[in-house]
C-alpha atoms as a PDB file:
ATOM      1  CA  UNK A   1     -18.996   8.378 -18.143  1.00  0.00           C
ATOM      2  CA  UNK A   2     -15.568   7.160 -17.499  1.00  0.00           C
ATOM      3  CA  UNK A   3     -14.921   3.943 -14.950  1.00  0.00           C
ATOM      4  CA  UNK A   4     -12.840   5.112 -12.673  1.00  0.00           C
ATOM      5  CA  UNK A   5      -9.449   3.302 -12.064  1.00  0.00           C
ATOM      6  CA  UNK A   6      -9.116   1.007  -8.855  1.00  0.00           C
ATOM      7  CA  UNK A   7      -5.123  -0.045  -8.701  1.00  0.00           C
ATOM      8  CA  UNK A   8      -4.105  -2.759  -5.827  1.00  0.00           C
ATOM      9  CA  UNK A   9      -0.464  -3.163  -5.310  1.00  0.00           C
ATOM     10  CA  UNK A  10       0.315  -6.787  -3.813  1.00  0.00           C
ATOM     11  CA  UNK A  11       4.204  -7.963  -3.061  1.00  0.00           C
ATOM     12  CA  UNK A  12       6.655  -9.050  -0.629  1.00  0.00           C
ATOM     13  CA  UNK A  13       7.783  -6.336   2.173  1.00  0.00           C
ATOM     14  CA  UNK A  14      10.133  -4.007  -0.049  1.00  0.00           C
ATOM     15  CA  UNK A  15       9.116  -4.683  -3.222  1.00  0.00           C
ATOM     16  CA  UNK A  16       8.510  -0.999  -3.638  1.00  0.00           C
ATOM     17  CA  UNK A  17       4.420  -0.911  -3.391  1.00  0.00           C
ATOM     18  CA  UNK A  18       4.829   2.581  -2.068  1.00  0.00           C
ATOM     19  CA  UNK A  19       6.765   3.747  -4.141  1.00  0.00           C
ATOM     20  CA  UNK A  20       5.101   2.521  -7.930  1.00  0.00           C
ATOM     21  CA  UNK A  21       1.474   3.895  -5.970  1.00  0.00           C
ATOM     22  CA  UNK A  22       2.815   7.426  -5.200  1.00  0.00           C
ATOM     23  CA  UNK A  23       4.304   7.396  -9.106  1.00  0.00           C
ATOM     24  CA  UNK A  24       1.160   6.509 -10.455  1.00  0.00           C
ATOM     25  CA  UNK A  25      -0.887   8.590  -7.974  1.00  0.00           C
ATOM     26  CA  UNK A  26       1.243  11.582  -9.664  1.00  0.00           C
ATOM     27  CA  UNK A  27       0.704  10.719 -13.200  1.00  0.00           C
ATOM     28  CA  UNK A  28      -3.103  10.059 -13.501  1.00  0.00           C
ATOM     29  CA  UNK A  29      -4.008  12.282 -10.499  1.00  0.00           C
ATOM     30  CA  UNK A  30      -5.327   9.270  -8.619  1.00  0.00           C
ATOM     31  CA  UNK A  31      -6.891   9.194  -4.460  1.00  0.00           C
ATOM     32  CA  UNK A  32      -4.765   6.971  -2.646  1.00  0.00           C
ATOM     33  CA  UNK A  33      -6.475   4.761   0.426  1.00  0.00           C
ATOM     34  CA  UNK A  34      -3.250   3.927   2.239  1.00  0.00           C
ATOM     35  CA  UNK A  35      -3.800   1.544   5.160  1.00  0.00           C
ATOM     36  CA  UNK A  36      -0.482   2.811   6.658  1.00  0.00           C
ATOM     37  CA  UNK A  37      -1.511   6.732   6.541  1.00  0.00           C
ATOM     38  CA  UNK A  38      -5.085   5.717   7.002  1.00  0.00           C
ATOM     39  CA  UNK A  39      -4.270   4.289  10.806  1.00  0.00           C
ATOM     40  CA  UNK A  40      -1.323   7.157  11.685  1.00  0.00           C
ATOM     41  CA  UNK A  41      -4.119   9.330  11.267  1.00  0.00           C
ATOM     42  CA  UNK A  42      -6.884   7.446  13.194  1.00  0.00           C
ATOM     43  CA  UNK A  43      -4.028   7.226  16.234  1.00  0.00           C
ATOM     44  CA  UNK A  44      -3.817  11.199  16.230  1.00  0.00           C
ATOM     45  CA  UNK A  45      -7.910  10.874  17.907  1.00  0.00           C
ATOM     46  CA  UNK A  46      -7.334   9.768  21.854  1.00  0.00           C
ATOM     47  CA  UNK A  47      -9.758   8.301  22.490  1.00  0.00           C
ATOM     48  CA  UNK A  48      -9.598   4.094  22.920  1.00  0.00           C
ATOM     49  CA  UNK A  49      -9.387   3.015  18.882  1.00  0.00           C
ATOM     50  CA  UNK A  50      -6.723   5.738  18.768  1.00  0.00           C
ATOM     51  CA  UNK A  51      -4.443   4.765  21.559  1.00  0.00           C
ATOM     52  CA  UNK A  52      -4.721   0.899  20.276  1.00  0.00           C
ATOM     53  CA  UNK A  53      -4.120   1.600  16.872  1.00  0.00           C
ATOM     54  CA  UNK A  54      -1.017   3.622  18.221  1.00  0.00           C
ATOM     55  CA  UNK A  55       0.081   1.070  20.480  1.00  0.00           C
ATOM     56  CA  UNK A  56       0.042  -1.757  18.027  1.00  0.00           C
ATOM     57  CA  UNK A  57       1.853  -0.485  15.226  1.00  0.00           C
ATOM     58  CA  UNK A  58       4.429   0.778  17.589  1.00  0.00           C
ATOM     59  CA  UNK A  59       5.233  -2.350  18.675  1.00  0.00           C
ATOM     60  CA  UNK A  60       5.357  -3.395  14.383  1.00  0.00           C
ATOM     61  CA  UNK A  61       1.701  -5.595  15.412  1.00  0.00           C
ATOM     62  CA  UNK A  62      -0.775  -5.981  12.638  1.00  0.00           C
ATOM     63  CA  UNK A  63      -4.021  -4.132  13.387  1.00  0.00           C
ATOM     64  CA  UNK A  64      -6.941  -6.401  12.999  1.00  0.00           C
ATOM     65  CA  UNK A  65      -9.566  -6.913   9.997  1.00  0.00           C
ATOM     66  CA  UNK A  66     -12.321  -5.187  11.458  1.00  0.00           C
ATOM     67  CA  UNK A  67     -10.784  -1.876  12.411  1.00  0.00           C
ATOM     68  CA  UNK A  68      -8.876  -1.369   8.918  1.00  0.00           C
ATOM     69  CA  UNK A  69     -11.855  -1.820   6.838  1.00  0.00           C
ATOM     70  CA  UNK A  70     -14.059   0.743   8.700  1.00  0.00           C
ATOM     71  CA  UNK A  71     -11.537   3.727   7.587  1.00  0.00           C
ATOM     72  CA  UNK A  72     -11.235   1.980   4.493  1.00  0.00           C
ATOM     73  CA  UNK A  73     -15.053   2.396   3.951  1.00  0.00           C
ATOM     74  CA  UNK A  74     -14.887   5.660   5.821  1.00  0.00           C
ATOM     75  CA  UNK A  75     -12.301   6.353   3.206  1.00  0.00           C
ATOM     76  CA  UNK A  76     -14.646   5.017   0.593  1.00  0.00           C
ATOM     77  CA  UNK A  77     -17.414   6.694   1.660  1.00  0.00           C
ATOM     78  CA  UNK A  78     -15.241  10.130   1.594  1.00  0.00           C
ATOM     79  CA  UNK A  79     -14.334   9.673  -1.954  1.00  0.00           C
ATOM     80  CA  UNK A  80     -17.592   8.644  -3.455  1.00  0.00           C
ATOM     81  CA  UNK A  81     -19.135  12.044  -2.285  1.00  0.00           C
ATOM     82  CA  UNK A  82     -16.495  13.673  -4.062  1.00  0.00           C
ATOM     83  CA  UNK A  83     -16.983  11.704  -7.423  1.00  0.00           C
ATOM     84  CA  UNK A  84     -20.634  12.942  -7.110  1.00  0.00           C
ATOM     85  CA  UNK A  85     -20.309  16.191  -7.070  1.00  0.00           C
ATOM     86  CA  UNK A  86     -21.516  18.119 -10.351  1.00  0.00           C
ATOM     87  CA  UNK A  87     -18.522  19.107 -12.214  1.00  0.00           C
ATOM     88  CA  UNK A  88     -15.907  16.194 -10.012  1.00  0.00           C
ATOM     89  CA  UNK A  89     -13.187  14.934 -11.739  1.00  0.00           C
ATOM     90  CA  UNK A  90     -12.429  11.510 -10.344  1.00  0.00           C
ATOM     91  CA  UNK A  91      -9.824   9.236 -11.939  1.00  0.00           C
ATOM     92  CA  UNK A  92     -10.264   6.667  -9.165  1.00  0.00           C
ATOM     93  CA  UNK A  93      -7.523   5.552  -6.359  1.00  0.00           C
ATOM     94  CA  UNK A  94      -4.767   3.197  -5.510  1.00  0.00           C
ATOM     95  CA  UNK A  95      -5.416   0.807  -2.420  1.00  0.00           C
ATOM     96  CA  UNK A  96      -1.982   0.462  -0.696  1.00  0.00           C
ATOM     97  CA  UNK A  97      -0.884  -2.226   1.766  1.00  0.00           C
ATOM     98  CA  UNK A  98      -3.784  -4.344   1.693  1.00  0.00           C
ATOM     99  CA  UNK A  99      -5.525  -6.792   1.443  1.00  0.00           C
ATOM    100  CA  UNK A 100      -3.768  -8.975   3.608  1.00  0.00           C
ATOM    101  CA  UNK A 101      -5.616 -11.631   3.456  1.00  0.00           C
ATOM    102  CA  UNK A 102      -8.170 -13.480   1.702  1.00  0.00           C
ATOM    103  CA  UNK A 103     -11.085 -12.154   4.269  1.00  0.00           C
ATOM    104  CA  UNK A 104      -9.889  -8.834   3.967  1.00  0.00           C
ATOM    105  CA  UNK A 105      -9.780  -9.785   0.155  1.00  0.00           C
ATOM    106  CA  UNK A 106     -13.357 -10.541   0.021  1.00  0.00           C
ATOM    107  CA  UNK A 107     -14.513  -7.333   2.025  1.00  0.00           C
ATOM    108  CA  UNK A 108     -12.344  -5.026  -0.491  1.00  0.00           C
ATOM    109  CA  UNK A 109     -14.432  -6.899  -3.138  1.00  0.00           C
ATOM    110  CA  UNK A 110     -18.012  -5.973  -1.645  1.00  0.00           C
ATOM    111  CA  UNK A 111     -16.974  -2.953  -1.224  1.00  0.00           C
ATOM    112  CA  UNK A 112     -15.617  -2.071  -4.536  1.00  0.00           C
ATOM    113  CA  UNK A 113     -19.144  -3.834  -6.065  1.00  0.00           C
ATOM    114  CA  UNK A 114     -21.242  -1.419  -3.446  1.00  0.00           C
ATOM    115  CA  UNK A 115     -19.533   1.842  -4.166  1.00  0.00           C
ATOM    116  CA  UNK A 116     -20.135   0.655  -8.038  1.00  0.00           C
ATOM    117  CA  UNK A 117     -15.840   1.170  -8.590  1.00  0.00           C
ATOM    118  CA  UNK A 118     -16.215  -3.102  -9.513  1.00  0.00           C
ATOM    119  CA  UNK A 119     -15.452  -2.500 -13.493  1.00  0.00           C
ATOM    120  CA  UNK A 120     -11.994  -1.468 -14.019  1.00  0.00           C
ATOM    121  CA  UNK A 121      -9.738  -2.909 -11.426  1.00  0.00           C
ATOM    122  CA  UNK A 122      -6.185  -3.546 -12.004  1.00  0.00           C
ATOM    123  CA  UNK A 123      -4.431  -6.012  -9.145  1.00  0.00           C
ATOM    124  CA  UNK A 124      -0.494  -6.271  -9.519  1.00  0.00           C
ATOM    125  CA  UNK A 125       1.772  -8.394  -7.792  1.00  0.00           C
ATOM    126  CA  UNK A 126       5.528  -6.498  -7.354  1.00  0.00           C
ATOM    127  CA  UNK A 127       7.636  -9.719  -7.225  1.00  0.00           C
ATOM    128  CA  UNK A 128      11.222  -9.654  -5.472  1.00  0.00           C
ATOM    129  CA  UNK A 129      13.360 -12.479  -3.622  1.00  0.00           C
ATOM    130  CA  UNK A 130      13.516 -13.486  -0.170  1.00  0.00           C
ATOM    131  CA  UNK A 131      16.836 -12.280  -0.282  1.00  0.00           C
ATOM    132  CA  UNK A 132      16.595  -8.870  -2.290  1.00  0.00           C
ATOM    133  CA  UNK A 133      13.791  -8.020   0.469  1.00  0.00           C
ATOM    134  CA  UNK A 134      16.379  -8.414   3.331  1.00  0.00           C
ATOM    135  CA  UNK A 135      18.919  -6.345   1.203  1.00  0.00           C
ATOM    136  CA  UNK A 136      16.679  -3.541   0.768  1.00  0.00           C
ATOM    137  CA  UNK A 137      14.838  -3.599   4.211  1.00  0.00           C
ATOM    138  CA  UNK A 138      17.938  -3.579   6.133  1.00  0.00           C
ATOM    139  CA  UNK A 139      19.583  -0.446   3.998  1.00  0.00           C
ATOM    140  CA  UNK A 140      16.104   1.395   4.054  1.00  0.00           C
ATOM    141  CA  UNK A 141      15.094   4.636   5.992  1.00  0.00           C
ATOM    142  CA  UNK A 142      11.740   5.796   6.877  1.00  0.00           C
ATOM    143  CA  UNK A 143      10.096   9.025   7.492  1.00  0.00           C
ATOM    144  CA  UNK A 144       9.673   9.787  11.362  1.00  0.00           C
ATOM    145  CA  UNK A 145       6.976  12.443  10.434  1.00  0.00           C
ATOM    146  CA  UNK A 146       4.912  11.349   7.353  1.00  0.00           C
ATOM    147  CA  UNK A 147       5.763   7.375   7.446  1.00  0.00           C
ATOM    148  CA  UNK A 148       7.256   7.881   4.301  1.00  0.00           C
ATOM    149  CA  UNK A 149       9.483   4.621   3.340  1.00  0.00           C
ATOM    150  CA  UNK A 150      13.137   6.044   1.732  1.00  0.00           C
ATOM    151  CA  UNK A 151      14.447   3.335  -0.896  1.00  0.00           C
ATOM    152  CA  UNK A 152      17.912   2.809  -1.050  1.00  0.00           C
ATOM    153  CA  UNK A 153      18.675   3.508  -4.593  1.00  0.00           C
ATOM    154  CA  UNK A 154      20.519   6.416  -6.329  1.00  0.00           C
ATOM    155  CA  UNK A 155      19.421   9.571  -5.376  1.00  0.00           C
ATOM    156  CA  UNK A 156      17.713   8.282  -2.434  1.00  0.00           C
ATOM    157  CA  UNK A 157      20.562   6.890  -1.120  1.00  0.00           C
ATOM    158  CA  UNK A 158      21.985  10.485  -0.480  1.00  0.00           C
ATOM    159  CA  UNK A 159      18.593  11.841   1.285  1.00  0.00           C
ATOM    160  CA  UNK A 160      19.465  13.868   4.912  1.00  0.00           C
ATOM    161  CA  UNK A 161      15.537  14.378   5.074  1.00  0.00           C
ATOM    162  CA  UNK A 162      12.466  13.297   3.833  1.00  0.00           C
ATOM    163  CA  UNK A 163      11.908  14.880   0.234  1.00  0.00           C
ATOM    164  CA  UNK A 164       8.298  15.175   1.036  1.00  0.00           C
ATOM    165  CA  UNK A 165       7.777  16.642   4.009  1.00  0.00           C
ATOM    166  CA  UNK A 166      11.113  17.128   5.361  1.00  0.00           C
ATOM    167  CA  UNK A 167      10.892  15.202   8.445  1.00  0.00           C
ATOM    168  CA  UNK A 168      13.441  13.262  10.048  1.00  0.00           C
ATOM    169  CA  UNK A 169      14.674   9.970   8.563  1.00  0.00           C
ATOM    170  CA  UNK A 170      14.794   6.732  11.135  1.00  0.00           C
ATOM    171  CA  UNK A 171      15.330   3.113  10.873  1.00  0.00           C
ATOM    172  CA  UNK A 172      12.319   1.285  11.638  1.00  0.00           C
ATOM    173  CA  UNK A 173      12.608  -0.789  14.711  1.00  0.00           C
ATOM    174  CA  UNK A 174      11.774  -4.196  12.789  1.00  0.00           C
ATOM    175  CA  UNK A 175      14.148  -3.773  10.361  1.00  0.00           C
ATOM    176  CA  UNK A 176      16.136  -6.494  11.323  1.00  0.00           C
ATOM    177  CA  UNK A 177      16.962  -9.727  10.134  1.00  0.00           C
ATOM    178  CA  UNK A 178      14.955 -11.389  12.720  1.00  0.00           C
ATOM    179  CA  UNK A 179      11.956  -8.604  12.069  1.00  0.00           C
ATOM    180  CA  UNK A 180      12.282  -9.243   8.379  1.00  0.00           C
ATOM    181  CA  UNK A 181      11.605 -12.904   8.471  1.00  0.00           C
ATOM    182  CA  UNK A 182       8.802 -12.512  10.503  1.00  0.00           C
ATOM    183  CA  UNK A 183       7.390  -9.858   7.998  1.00  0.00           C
ATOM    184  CA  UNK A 184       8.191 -12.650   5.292  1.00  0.00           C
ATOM    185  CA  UNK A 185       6.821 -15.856   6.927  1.00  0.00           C
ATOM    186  CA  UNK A 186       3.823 -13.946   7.582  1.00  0.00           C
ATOM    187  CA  UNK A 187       3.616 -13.042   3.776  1.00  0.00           C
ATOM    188  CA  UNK A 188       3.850 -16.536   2.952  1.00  0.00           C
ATOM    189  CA  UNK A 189       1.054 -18.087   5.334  1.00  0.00           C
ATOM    190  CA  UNK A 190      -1.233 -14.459   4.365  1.00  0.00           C
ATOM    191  CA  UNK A 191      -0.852 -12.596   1.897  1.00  0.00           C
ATOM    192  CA  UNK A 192       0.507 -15.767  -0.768  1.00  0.00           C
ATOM    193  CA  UNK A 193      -2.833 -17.245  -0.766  1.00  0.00           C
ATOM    194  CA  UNK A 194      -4.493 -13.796  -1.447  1.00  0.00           C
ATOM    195  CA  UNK A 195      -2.016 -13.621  -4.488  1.00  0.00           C
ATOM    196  CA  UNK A 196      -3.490 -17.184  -5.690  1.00  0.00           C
ATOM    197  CA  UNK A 197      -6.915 -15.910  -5.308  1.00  0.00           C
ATOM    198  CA  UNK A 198      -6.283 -13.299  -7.426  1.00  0.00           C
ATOM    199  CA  UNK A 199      -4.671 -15.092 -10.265  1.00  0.00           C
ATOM    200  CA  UNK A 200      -7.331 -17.569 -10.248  1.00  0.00           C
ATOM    201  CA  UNK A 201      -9.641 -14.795 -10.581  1.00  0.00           C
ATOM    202  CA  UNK A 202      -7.773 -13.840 -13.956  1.00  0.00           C
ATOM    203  CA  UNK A 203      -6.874 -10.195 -12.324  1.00  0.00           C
ATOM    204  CA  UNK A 204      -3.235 -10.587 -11.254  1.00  0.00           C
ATOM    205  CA  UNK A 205      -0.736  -8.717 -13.290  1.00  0.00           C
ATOM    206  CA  UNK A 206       2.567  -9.917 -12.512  1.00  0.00           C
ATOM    207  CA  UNK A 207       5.911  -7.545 -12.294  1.00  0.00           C
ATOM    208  CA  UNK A 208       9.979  -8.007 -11.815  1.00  0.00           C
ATOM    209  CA  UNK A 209      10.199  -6.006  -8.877  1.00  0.00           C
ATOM    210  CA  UNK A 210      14.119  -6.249  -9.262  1.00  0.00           C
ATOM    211  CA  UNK A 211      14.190  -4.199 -11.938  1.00  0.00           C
ATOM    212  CA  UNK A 212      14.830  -0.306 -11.656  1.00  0.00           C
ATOM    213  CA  UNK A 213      12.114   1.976  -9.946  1.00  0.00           C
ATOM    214  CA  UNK A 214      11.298   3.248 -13.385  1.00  0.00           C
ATOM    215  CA  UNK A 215      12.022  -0.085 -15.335  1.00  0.00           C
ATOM    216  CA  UNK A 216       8.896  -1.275 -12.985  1.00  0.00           C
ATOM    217  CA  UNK A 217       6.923   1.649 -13.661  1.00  0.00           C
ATOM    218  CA  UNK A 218       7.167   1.273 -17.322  1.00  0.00           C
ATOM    219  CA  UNK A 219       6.062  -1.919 -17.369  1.00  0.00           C
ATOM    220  CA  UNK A 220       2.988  -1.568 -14.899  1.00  0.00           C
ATOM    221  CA  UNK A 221       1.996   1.392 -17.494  1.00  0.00           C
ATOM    222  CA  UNK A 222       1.742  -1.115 -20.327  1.00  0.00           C
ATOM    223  CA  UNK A 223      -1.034  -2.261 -18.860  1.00  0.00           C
ATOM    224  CA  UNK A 224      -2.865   0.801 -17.987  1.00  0.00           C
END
């Protein structure tokens, strides 16, 4: 049997994690467990989790450990039961937007080693500058309907709606210098050491994220 694929995007905000998931997602028919889409969807249920959820990423808060990785491993869960069906085709999935930290790290771990996905995982880190991060966060749009994060780059650039689901496209509130620095300081203190982790592990693939959308997808398929 065939290990399924586990791909885990790591990078600086705008580095274009989205982006290289949803091409690869496409190509290999991949599942996707999006932390972003994952919690828009939780807030939709009113009841308390729902109204939190939808409270704190309104306000561009980070929603805590504990409540991500239950719909990751409700996620999990979700997509095992469809690998085990007679006849399922399952390439495996993309994990977008985390982990986010080393903890979160370590639970992504377990979990991939319980659900037996442990044997083919592929961890890259999209690498851009402080300073092309700012560029491209302060030019960027983002879908008001599906979340959907509009880069600013050639055809994009002339997008009146979202070419997925053709909602409306907004500026997101903390796309601001002052937002933006937050966003980066906080990638620093967090997510850096999860990078480290990684590479000591001898998993991290490393990309030029200031390369051309499909300059950067060519070169993460070298090593698929």
């Amino acid at each position: 049997m065939k290990k399924p694929m586990v791909i885990i995007f790591l990078g600086p905000p705008g580095s274009g994690k989205g982006t290289q998931a949803e091409l690869l997602k496409k190509k290999f028919n991949l599942e996707c467990i999006g932390s972003g889409d994952l919690l828009r969807f939780r807030k939709k249920k009113k009841d308390y989790t729902g109204k939190k959820i939808g409270q704190v990423i309104d306000q561009g808060k980070r929603v805590p450990t504990p409540v991500i990785f239950t719909l990751w491993i409700n996620k999990m869960e979700s997509l095992k039961k469809n690998q085990l069906k007679v006849n399922s085709y399952f390439n495996g999935f993309i994990i977008d937007g985390s982990p986010r930290t080393i903890s979160e790290a370590n639970l992504i771990e377990l979990a991939l080693e319980w659900y037996e996905w442990d044997k083919n995982i592929k961890v890259f880190f999209i690498n851009i500058s402080s300073k092309e991060t700012i560029f491209r966060l302060t030019k960027r749009r983002i879908c008001g309907l599906c979340g959907r994060s509009i880069p600013y780059t050639k055809k994009f650039k002339k997008l009146k709606k979202c070419d997925k689901c053709q909602g409306n496209l907004i500026v997101r509130a903390d796309d601001n210098i002052k937002g933006i620095k937050e966003r980066l300081k906080w990638f620093k203190t967090e997510v850096k050491p999860v990078i480290d982790c990684y590479k000591k592990r001898k998993r991290l693939i490393k990309i030029n994220g200031e390369q051309s959308i499909g300059d950067v997808f060519k070169d993460i398929l070298k090593f698929i």
